[in-house]
Protein backbone atom coordinates (compact mmCIF):
# COMPACT_ATOMS: atom_id res chain seq x y z
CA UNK A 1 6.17 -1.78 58.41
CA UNK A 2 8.91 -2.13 55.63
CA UNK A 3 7.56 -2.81 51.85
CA UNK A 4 9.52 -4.40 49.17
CA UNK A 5 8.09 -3.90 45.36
CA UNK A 6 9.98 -5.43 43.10
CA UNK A 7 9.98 -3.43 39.68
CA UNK A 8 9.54 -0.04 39.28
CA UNK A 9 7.61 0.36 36.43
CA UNK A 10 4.00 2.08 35.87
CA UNK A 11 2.24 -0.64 38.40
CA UNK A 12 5.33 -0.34 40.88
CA UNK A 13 5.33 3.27 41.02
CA UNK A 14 1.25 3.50 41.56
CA UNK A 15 1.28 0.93 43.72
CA UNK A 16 3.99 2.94 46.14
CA UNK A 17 2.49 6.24 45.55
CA UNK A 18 -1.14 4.84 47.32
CA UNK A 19 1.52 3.13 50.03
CA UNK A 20 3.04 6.34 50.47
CA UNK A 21 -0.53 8.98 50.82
CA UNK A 22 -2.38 6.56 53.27
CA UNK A 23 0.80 6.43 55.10
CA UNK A 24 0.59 2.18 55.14
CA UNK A 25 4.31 1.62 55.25
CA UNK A 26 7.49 3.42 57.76
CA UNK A 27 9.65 2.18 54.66
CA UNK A 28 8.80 1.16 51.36
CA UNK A 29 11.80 0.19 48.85
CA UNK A 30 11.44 0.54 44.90
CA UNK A 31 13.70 -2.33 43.32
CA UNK A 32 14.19 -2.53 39.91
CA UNK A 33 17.19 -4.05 37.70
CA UNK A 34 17.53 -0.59 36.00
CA UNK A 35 18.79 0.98 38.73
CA UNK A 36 18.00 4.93 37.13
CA UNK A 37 14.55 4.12 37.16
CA UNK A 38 14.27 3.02 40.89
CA UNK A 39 16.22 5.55 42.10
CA UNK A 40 14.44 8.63 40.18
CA UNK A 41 10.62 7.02 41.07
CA UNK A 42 11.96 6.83 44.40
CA UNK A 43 13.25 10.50 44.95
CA UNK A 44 9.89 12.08 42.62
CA UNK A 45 7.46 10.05 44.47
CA UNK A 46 9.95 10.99 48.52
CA UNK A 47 9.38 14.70 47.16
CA UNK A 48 6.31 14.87 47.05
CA UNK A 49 5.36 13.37 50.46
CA UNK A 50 6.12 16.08 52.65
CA UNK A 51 2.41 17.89 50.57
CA UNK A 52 0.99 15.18 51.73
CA UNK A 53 2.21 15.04 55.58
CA UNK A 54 3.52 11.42 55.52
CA UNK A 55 6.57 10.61 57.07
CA UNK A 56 6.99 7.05 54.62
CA UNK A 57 10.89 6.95 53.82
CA UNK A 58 11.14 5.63 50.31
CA UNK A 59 14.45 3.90 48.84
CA UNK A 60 15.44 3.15 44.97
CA UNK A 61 17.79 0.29 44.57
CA UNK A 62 19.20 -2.11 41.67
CA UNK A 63 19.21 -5.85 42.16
CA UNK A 64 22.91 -5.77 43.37
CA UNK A 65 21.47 -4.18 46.19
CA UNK A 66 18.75 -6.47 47.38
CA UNK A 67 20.30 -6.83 50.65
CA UNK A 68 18.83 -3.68 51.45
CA UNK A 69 14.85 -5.19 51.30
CA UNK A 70 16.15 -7.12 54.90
CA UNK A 71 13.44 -7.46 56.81
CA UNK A 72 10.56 -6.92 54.60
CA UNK A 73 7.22 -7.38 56.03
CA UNK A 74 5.42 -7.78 52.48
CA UNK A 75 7.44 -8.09 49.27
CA UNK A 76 5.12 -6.73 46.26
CA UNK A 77 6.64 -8.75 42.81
CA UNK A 78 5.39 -6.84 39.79
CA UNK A 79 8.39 -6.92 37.75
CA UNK A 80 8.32 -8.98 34.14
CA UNK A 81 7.72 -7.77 30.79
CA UNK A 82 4.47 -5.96 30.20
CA UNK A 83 2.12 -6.88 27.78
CA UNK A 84 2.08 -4.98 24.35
CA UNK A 85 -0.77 -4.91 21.72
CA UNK A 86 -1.53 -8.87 20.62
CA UNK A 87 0.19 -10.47 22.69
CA UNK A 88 -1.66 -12.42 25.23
CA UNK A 89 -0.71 -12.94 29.27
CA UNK A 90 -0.16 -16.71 28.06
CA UNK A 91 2.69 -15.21 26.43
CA UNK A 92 4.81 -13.96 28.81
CA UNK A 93 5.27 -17.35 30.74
CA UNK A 94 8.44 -18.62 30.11
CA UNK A 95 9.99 -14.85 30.15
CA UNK A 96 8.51 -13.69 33.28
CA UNK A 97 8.40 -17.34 35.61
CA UNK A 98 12.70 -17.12 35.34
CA UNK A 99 12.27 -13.43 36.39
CA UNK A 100 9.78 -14.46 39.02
CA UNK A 101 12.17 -17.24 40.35
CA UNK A 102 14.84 -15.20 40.84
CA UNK A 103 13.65 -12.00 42.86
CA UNK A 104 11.52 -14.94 45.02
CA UNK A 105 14.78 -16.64 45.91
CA UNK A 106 16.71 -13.11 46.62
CA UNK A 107 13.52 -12.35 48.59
CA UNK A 108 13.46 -15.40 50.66
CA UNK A 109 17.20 -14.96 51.90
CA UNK A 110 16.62 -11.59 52.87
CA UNK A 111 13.24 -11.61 54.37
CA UNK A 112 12.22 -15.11 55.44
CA UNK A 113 8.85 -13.90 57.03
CA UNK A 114 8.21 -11.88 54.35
CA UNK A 115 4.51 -12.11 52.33
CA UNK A 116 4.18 -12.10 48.90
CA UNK A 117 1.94 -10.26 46.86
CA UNK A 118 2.20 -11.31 43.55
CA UNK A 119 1.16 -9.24 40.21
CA UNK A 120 3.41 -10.41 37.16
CA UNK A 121 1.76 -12.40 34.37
CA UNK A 122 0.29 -14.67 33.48
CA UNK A 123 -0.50 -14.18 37.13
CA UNK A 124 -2.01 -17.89 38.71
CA UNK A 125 1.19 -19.82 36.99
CA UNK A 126 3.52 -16.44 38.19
CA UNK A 127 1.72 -17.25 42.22
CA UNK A 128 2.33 -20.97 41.25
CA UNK A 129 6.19 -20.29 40.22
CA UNK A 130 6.87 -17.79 43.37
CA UNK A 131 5.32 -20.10 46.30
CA UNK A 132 7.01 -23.68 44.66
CA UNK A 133 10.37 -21.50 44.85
CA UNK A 134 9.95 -20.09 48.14
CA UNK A 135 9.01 -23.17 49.93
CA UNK A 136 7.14 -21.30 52.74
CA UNK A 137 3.46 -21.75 54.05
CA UNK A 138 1.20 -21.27 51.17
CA UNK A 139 -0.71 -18.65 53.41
CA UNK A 140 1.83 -16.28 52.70
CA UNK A 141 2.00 -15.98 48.76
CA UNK A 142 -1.24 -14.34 47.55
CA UNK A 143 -1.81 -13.23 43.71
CA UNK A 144 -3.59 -10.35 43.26
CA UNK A 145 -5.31 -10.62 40.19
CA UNK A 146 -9.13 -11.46 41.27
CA UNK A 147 -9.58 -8.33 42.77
CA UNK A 148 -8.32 -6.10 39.81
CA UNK A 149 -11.48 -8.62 37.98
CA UNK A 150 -13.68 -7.86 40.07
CA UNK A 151 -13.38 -3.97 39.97
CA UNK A 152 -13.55 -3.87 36.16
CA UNK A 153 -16.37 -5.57 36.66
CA UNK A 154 -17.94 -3.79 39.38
CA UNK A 155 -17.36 -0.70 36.70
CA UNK A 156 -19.34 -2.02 33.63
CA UNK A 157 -22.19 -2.99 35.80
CA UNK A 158 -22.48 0.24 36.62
CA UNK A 159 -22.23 1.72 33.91
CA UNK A 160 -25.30 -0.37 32.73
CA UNK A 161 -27.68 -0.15 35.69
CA UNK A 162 -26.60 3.65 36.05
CA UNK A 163 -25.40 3.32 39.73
CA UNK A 164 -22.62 3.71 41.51
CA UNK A 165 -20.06 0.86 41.26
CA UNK A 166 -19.43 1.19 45.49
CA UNK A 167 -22.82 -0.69 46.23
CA UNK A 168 -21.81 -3.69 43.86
CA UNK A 169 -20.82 -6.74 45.35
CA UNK A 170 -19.46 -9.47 43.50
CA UNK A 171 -17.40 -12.51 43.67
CA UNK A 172 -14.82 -14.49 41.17
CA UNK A 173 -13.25 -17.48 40.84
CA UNK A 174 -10.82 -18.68 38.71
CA UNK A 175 -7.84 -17.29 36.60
CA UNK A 176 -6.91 -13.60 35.90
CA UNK A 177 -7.84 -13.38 31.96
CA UNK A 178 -10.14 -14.97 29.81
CA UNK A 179 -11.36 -18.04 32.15
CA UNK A 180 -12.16 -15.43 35.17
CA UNK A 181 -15.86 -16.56 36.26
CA UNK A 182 -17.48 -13.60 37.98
CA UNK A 183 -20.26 -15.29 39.70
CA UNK A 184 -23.86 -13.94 38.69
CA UNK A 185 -25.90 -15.79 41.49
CA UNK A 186 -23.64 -13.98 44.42
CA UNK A 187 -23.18 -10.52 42.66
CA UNK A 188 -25.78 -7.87 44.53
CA UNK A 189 -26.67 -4.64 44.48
CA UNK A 190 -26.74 -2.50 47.84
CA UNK A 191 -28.07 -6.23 48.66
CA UNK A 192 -30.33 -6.71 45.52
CA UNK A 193 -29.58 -10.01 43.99
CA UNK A 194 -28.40 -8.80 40.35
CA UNK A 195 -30.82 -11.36 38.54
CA UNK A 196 -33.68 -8.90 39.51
CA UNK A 197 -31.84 -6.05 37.69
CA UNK A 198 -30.10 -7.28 34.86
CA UNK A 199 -30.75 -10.87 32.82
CA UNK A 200 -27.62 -13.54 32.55
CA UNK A 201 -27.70 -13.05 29.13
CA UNK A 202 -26.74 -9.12 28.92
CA UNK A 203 -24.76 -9.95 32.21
CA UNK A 204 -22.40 -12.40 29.87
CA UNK A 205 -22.24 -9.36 27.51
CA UNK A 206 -20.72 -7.21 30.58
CA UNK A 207 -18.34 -10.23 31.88
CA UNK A 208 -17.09 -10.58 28.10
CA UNK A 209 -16.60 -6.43 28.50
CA UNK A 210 -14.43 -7.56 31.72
CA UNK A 211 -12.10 -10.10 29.88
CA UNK A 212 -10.93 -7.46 27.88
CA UNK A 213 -10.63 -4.52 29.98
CA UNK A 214 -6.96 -5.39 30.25
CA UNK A 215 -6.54 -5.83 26.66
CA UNK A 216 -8.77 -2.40 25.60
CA UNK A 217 -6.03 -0.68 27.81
CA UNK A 218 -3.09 -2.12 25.92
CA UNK A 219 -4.42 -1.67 22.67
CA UNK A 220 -4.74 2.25 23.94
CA UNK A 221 -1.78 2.72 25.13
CA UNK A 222 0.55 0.23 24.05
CA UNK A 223 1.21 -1.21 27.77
CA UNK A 224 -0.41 -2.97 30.65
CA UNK A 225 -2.74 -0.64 32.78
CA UNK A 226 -1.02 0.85 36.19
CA UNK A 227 -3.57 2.63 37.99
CA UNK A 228 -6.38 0.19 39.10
CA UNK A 229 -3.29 -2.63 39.70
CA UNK A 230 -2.00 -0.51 42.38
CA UNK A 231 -5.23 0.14 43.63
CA UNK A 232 -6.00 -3.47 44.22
CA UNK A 233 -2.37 -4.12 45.87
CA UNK A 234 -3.20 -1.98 48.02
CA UNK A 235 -6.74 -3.74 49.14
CA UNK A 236 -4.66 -6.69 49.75
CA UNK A 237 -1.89 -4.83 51.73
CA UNK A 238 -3.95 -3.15 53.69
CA UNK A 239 -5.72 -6.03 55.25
CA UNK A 240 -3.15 -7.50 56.41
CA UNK A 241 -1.62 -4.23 57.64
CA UNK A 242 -4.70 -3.80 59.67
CA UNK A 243 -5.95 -7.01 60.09
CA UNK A 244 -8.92 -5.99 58.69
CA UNK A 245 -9.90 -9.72 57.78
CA UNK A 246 -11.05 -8.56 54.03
CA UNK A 247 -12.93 -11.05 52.09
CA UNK A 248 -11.47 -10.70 48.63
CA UNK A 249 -10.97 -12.81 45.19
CA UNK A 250 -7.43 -13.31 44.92
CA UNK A 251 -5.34 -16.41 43.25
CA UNK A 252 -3.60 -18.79 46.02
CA UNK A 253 -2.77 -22.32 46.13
CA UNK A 254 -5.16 -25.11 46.60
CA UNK A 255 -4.75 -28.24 47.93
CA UNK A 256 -8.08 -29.73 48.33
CA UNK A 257 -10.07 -26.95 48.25
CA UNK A 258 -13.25 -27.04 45.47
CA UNK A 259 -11.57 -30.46 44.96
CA UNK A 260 -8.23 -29.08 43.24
CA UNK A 261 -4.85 -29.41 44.18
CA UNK A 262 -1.75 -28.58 43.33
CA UNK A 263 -2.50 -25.13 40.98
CA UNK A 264 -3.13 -21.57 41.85
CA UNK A 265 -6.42 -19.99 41.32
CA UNK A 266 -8.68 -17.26 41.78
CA UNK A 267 -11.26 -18.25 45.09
CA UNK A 268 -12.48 -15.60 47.56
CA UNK A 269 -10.02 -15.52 50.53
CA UNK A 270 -10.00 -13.72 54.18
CA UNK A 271 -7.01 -11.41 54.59
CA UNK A 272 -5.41 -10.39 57.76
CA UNK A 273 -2.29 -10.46 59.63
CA UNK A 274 -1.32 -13.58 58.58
CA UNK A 275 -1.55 -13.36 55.02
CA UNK A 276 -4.85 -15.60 54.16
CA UNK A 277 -6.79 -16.15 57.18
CA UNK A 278 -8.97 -18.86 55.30
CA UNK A 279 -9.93 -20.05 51.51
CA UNK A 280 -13.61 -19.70 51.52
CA UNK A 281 -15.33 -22.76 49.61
CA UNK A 282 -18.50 -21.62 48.13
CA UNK A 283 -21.23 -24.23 47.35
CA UNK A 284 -21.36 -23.95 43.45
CA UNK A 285 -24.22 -25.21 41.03
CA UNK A 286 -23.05 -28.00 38.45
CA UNK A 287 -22.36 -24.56 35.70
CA UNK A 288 -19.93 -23.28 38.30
CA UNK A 289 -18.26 -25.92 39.02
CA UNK A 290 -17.28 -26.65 35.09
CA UNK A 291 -16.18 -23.36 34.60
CA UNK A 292 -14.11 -23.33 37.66
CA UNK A 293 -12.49 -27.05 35.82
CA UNK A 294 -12.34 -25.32 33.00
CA UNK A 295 -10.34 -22.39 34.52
CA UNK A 296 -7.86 -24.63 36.21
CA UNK A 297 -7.37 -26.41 33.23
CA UNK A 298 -6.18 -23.55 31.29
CA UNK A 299 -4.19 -22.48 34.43
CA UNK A 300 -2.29 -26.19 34.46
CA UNK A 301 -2.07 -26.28 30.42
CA UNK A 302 0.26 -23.15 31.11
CA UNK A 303 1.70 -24.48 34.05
CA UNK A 304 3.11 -27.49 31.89
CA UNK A 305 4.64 -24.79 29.66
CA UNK A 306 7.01 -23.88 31.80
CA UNK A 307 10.42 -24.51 30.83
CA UNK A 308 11.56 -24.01 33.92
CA UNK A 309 9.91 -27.02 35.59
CA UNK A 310 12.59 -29.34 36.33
CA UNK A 311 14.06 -26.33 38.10
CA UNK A 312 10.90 -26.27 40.93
């Protein structure tokens, strides 16, 4: 199994560090256009394997030497500027989609079966940008961001009803930022429906607490957060490694489904071999279903941003 992730940075490096100790990938290459950084991740993160008894050959390489991702089974994307303190993920859209375009098309020549996991922001437009550009089955381009929700969540709930955060299930829709819509009526406790534990009113408190993990974390440290991303590419990777058939929130295009089309967004998904398996349509109460609109239409306000348009 040969890994591409484009972009070395914090959430590259994390993400092939996990890749790397549950021994996921036979190769995994670190691409990134400053080709010092690739190729000193690479050899710190190679050097440490042997401690660890994997056998995961790891590769650093500069963008004049994408030929080397050939034959990629899953291409991660997480390169694109980073957010920094008050600046939003709306931001970063024109900056990161011609990023986004590029390393899809280099991808594409390289590795035409390859699946995408996406992770650059604003992620639902940067899922949007990378499957319009790579013209392949949308089943293969998957955005990663609903699951990285979902955890923070998972992590304030409980925090507030003092248990451990494994036993909470939950699921979200929509987009990865401040229109995310973690669903209250099919979030459970070790099978406990959450209304009997916690009201929706100090629930909206803990889903407003969710919206800005991401942003606490920047404010802190001056850059995006590394640690939980990887953790959640490697949810995604790992189902379809194994074909474990993982139910999970992630952003993917819709064409029909919860009566959108054309727009990525975040809907729970089955992962396996293929990439997604199937878009699960839940059967949402008249609440739901406007903040799902509302979601999209904040997704396809910063969709028609894009400068790049003509170009897809």
């Amino acid at each position: 199994m040969k890994i591409t992730i484009i972009g070395s940075g914090n959430v590259g490096l994390s993400c092939a560090t996990l890749l790397a100790q549950q021994k996921l990938a036979t190769q995994i290459i670190l691409l990134d256009i400053k080709e010092n950084i690739s190729k000193g991740k690479s050899l710190d993160l190679a050097q440490m394997l042997p401690l660890l008894h994997s056998d995961t050959k790891v590769l650093g390489i500069s963008n004049n030497e994408f030929d080397k991702t050939k034959n990629s089974d899953i291409t991660i994307i997480t390169s694109g500027y980073p957010r920094t303190p008050g600046m939003s993920r709306d931001e970063l859209i024109n900056i990161n989609a011609q990023i986004i375009l590029s390393v899809t098309k280099q991808s594409i020549i390289f590795s035409p079966k390859t699946k995408f996991i996406i992770v650059s922001n604003p992620l639902d437009v940067m899922t949007y940008v990378s499957y319009i550009v790579s013209k392949i089955d949308a089943s293969r381009i998957i955005g990663m961001g609903g699951i990285l929700d979902s955890i923070r969540y998972r992590y304030f709930l409980s925090k507030e009803l003092h248990c451990s955060p494994r036993d909470i299930h939950t699921v979200l829709l929509g987009t990865h930022g401040d229109y995310m819509i973690p669903l209250y009526r099919y979030t459970s406790v070790s099978g406990i429906p959450i209304h009997e534990l916690i009201s929706k009113e100090k629930n909206n408190v803990l889903i407003e607490k969710t919206k800005k993990g991401g942003e606490e974390i920047v404010n802190f440290l001056g850059t995006s957060s590394w640690l939980a991303p990887g953790a959640s590419i490697l949810q995604i990777v790992e189902s379809i490694i194994k074909d474990s058939k993982r139910i999970l929130s992630c952003s993917v295009f819709l064409n029909g489904e919860y009566n959108l089309s054309n727009i990525c967004l975040g809907v729970p998904i089955v992962v396996g071999k293929n990439g997604i398996e199937k878009i699960l349509e839940l059967h949402l109460n008249k609440e739901e279903k406007l903040l799902l609109i509302q979601s999209a239409n904040q997704v396809q306000n910063m969709i028609c941003k894009l400068e790049l348009l003509n170009e897809l």
